[in-house]
Protein backbone atom coordinates (compact mmCIF):
# COMPACT_ATOMS: atom_id res chain seq x y z
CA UNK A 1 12.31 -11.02 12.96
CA UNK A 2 8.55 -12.35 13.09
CA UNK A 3 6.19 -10.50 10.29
CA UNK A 4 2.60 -11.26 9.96
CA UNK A 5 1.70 -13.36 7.09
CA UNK A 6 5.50 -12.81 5.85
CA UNK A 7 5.55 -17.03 5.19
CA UNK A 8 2.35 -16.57 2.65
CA UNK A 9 3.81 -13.88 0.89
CA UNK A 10 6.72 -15.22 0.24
CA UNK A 11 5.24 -18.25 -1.02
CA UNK A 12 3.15 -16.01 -3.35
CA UNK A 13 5.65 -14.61 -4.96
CA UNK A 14 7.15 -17.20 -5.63
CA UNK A 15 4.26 -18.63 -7.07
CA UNK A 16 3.19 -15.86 -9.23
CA UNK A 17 6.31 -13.78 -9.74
CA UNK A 18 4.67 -11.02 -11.90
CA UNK A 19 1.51 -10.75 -10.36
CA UNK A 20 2.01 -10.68 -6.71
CA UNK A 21 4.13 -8.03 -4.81
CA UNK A 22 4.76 -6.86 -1.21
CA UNK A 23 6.81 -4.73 0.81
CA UNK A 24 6.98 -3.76 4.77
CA UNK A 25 7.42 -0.45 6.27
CA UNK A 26 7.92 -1.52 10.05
CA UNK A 27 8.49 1.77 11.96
CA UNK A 28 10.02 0.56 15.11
CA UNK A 29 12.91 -1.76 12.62
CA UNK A 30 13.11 0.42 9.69
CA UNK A 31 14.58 3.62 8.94
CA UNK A 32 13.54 6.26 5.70
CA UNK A 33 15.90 7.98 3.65
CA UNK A 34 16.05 10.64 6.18
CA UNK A 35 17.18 8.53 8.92
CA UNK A 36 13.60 8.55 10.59
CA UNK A 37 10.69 5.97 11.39
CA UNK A 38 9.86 4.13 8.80
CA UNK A 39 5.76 4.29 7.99
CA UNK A 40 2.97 3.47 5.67
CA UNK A 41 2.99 6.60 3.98
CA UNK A 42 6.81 6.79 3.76
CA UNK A 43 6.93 3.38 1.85
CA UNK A 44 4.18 4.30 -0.32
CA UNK A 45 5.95 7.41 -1.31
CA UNK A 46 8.49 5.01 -2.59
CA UNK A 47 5.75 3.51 -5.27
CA UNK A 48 2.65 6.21 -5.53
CA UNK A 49 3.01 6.22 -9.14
CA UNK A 50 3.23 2.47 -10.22
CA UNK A 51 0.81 1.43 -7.39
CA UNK A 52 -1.75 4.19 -8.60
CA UNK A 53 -1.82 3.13 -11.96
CA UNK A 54 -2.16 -0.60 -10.60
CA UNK A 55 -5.30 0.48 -8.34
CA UNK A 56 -6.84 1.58 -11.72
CA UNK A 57 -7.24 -1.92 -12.80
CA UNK A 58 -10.07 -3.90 -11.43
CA UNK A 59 -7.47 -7.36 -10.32
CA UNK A 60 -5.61 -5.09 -8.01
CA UNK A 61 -5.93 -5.35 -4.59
CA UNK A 62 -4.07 -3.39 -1.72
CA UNK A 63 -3.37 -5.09 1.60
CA UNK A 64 -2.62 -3.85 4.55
CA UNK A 65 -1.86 -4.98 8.08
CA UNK A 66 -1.75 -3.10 11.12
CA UNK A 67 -3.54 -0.55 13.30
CA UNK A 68 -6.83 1.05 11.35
CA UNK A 69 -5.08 4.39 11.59
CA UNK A 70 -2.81 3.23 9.25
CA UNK A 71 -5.40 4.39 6.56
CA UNK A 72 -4.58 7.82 7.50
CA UNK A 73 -1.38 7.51 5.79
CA UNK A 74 -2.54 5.99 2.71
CA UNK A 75 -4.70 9.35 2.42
CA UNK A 76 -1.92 11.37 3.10
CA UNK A 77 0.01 9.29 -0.05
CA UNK A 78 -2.52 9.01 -2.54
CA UNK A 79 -4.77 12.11 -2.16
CA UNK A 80 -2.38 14.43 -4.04
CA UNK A 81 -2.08 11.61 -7.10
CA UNK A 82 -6.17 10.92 -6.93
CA UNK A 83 -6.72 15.09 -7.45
CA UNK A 84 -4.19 15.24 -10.08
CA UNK A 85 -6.93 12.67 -11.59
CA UNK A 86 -9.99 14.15 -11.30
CA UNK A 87 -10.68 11.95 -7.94
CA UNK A 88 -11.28 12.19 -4.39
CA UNK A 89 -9.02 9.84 -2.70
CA UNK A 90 -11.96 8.83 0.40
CA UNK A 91 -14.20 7.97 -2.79
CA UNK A 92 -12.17 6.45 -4.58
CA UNK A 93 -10.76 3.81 -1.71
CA UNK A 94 -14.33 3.23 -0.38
CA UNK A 95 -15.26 2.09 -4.13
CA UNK A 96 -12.19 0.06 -3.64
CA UNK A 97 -13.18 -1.76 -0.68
CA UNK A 98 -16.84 -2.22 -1.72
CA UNK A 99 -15.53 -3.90 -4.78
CA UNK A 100 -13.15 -6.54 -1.93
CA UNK A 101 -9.71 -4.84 -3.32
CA UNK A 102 -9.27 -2.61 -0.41
């Protein structure tokens, strides 16, 4: 199995074990709980809360690799969580990637 950047990240983490994280949702290898593709907004699921109280601090920074519609499924995660909040999810990631976290 061959996954972008997989080397780095690994080496990252085992640099900085408590500030560096990563995960992989690879839809045509990985399966969700329900048996189905495995996707972006699937994984997410898995973390929403933990990774939006991360994105609330200013050394966070999301990375993701893959097709631009990908962002699509971040939306679809993190909108609910961002209204809960008082925040509009488009916002709130565009602030993100003006500041170079997104």
């Amino acid at each position: 199995k061959s996954l972008l950047y997989d080397d780095e990240h690994s080496e990252y983490k085992a640099k900085y074990p408590d500030q560096f994280r990563f995960d992989y949702a690879v839809s045509r290898e990985q399966k969700n709980a329900a048996g189905q593709k495995m996707y972006i907004q699937t994984k997410m699921a898995e973390y929403t809360e933990e990774m939006w109280g991360l994105m609330q601090k200013s050394n966070t920074h999301i990375y993701m690799c893959g097709l631009k519609g990908m962002e699509s499924g971040m939306e679809e995660c993190f909108s609910p969580i961002a209204a809960k909040n008082g925040l509009d999810w488009k916002e709130f990631a565009k602030g993100m990637k003006k500041e170079g976290r997104y």
